[in-house]
N, C-alpha and C. Protein backbone atom coordinates (compact mmCIF):
# COMPACT_ATOMS: atom_id res chain seq x y z
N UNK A 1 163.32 124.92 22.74
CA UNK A 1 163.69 125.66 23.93
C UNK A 1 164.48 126.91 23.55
N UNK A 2 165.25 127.10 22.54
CA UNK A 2 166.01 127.88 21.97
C UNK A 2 165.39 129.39 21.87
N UNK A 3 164.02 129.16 21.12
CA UNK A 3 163.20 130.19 20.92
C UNK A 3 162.67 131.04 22.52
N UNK A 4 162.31 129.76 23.13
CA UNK A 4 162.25 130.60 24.42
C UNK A 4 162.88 131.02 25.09
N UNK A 5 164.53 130.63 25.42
CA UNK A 5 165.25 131.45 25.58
C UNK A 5 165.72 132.62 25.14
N UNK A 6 165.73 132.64 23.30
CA UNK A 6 165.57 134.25 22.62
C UNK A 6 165.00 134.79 23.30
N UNK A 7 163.64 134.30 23.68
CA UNK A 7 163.02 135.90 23.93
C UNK A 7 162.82 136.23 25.59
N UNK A 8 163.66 135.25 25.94
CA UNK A 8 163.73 135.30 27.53
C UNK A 8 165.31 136.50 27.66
N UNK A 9 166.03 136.11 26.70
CA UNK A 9 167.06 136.87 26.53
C UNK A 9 166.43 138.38 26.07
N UNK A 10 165.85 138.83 24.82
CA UNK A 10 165.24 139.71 25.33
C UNK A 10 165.08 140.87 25.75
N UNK A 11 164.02 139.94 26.80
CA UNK A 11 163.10 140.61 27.54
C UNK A 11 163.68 140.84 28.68
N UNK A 12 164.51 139.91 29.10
CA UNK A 12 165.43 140.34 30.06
C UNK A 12 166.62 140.93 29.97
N UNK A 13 167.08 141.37 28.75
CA UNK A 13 168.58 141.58 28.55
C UNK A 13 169.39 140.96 29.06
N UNK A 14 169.33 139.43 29.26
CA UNK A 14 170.10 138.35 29.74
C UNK A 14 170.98 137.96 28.36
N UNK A 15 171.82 137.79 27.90
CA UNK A 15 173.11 137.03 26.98
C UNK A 15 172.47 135.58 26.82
N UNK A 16 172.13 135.31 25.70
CA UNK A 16 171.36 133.92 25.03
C UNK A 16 172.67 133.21 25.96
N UNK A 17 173.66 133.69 25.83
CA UNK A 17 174.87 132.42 25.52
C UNK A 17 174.43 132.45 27.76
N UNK A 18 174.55 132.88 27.84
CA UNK A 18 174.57 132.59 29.69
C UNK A 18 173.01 131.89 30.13
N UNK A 19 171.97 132.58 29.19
CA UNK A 19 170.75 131.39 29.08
C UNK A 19 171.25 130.04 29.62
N UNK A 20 171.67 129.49 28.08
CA UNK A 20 172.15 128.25 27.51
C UNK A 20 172.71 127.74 28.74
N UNK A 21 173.85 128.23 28.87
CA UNK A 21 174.70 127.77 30.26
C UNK A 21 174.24 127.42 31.46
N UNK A 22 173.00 128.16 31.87
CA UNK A 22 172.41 127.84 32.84
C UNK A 22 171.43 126.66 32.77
N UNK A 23 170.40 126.84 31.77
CA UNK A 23 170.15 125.80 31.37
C UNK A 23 170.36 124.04 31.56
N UNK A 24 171.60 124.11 31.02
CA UNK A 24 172.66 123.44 30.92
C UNK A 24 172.98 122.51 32.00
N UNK A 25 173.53 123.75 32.66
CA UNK A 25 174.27 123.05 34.24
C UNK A 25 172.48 122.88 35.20
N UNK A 26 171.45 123.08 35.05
CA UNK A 26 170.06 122.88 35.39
C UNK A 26 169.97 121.69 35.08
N UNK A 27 169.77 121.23 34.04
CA UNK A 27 169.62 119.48 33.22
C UNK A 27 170.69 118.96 34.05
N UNK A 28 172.36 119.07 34.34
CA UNK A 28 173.17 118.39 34.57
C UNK A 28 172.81 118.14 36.57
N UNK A 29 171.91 119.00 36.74
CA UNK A 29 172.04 118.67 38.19
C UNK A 29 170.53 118.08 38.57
N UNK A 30 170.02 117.56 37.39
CA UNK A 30 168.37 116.77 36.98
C UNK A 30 167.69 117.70 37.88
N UNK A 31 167.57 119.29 37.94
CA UNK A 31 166.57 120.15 38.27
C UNK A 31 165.50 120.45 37.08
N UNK A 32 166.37 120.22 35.58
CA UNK A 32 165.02 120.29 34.59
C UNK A 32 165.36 119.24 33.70
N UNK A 33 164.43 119.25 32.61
CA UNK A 33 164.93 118.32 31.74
C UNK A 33 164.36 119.21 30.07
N UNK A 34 164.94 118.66 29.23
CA UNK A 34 164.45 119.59 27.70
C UNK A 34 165.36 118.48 26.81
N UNK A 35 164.69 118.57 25.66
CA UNK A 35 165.21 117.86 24.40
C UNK A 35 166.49 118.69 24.12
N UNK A 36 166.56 117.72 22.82
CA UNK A 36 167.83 118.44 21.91
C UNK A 36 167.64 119.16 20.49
N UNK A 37 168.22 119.37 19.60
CA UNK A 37 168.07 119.97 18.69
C UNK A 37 167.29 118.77 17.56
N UNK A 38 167.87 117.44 17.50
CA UNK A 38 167.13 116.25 16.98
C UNK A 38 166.06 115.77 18.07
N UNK A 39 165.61 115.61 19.07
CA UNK A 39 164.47 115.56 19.86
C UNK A 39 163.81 116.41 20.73
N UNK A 40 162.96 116.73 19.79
CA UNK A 40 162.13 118.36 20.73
C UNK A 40 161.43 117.45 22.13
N UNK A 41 161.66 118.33 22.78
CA UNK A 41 160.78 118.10 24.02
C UNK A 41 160.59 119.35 24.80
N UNK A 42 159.39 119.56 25.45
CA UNK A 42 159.14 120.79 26.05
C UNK A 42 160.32 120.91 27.19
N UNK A 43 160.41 121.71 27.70
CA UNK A 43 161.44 122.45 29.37
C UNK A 43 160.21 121.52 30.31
N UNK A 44 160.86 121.18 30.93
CA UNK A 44 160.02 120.54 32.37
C UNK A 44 161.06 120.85 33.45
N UNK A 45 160.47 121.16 34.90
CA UNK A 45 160.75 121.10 35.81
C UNK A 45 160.96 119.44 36.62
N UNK A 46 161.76 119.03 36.67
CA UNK A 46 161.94 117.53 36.96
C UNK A 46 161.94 117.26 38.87
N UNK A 47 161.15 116.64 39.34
CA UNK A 47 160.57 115.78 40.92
C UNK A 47 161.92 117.06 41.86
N UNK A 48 163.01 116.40 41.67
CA UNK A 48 163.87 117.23 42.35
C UNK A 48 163.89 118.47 42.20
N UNK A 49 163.73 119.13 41.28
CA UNK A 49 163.67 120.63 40.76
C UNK A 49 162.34 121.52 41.98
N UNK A 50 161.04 120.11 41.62
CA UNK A 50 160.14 121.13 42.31
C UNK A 50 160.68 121.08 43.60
N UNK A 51 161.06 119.91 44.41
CA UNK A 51 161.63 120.00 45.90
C UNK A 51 162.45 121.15 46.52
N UNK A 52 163.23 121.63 45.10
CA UNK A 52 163.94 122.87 45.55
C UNK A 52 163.23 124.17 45.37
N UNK A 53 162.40 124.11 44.82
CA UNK A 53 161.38 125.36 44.20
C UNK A 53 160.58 125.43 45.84
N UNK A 54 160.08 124.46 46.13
CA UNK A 54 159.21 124.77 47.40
C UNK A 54 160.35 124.86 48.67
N UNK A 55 161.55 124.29 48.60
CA UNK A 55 162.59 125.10 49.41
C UNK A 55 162.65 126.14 49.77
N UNK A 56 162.78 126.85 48.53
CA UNK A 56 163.09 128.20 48.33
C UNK A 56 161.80 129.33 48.13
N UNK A 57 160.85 128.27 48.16
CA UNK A 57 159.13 128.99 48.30
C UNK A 57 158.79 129.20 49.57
N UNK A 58 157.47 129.80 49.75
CA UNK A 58 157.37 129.95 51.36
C UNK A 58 156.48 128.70 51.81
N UNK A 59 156.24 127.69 50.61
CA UNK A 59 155.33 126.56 50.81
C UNK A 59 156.07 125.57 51.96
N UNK A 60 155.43 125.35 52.83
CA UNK A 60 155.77 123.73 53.43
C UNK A 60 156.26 122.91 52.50
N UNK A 61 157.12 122.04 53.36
CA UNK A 61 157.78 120.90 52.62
C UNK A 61 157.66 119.82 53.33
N UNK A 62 157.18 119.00 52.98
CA UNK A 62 157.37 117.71 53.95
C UNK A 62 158.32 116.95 53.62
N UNK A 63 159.44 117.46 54.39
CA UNK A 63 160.88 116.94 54.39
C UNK A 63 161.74 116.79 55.53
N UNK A 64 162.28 115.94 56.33
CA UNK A 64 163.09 116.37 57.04
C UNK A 64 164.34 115.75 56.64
N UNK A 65 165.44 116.79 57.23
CA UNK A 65 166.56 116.45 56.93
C UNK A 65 166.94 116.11 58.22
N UNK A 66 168.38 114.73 58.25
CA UNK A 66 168.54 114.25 59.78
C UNK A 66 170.22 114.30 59.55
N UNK A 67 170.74 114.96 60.20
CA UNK A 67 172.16 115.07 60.96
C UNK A 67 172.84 114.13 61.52
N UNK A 68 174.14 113.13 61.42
CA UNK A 68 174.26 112.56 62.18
C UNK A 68 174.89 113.19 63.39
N UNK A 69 174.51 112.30 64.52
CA UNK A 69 175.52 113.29 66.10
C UNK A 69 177.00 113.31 65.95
């Protein structure tokens, strides 16, 4: 994941180190998931992650949220 953040840093002139951070606090709120430096694993978008992606998309959601009175 490292590498893709290099060059996400970049290409965006984003700070590797604020990458990371985001990253980071992303995994900690199970919106993605990624290995470690001893277990590679690709970046995935994790069940909850996409729920917020189509939130914030103009896609339908079949969700309702209920209020109590």
């Amino acid at each position: 994941m490292t590498s893709l953040l290099k060059d996400l840093s970049e290409e965006r002139e984003i700070p590797l180190s604020t990458l990371k951070l985001n990253a980071r606090i992303l995994r900690e709120l199970n919106l993605i998931s990624y290995g470690s430096t001893r277990e590679k694993k690709t970046a995935e978008v994790e069940k909850l992650g996409s729920f917020v992606l189509r939130l914030l998309g103009d896609e339908p959601v079949g969700a309702m949220i209920r209020f109590a009175d």
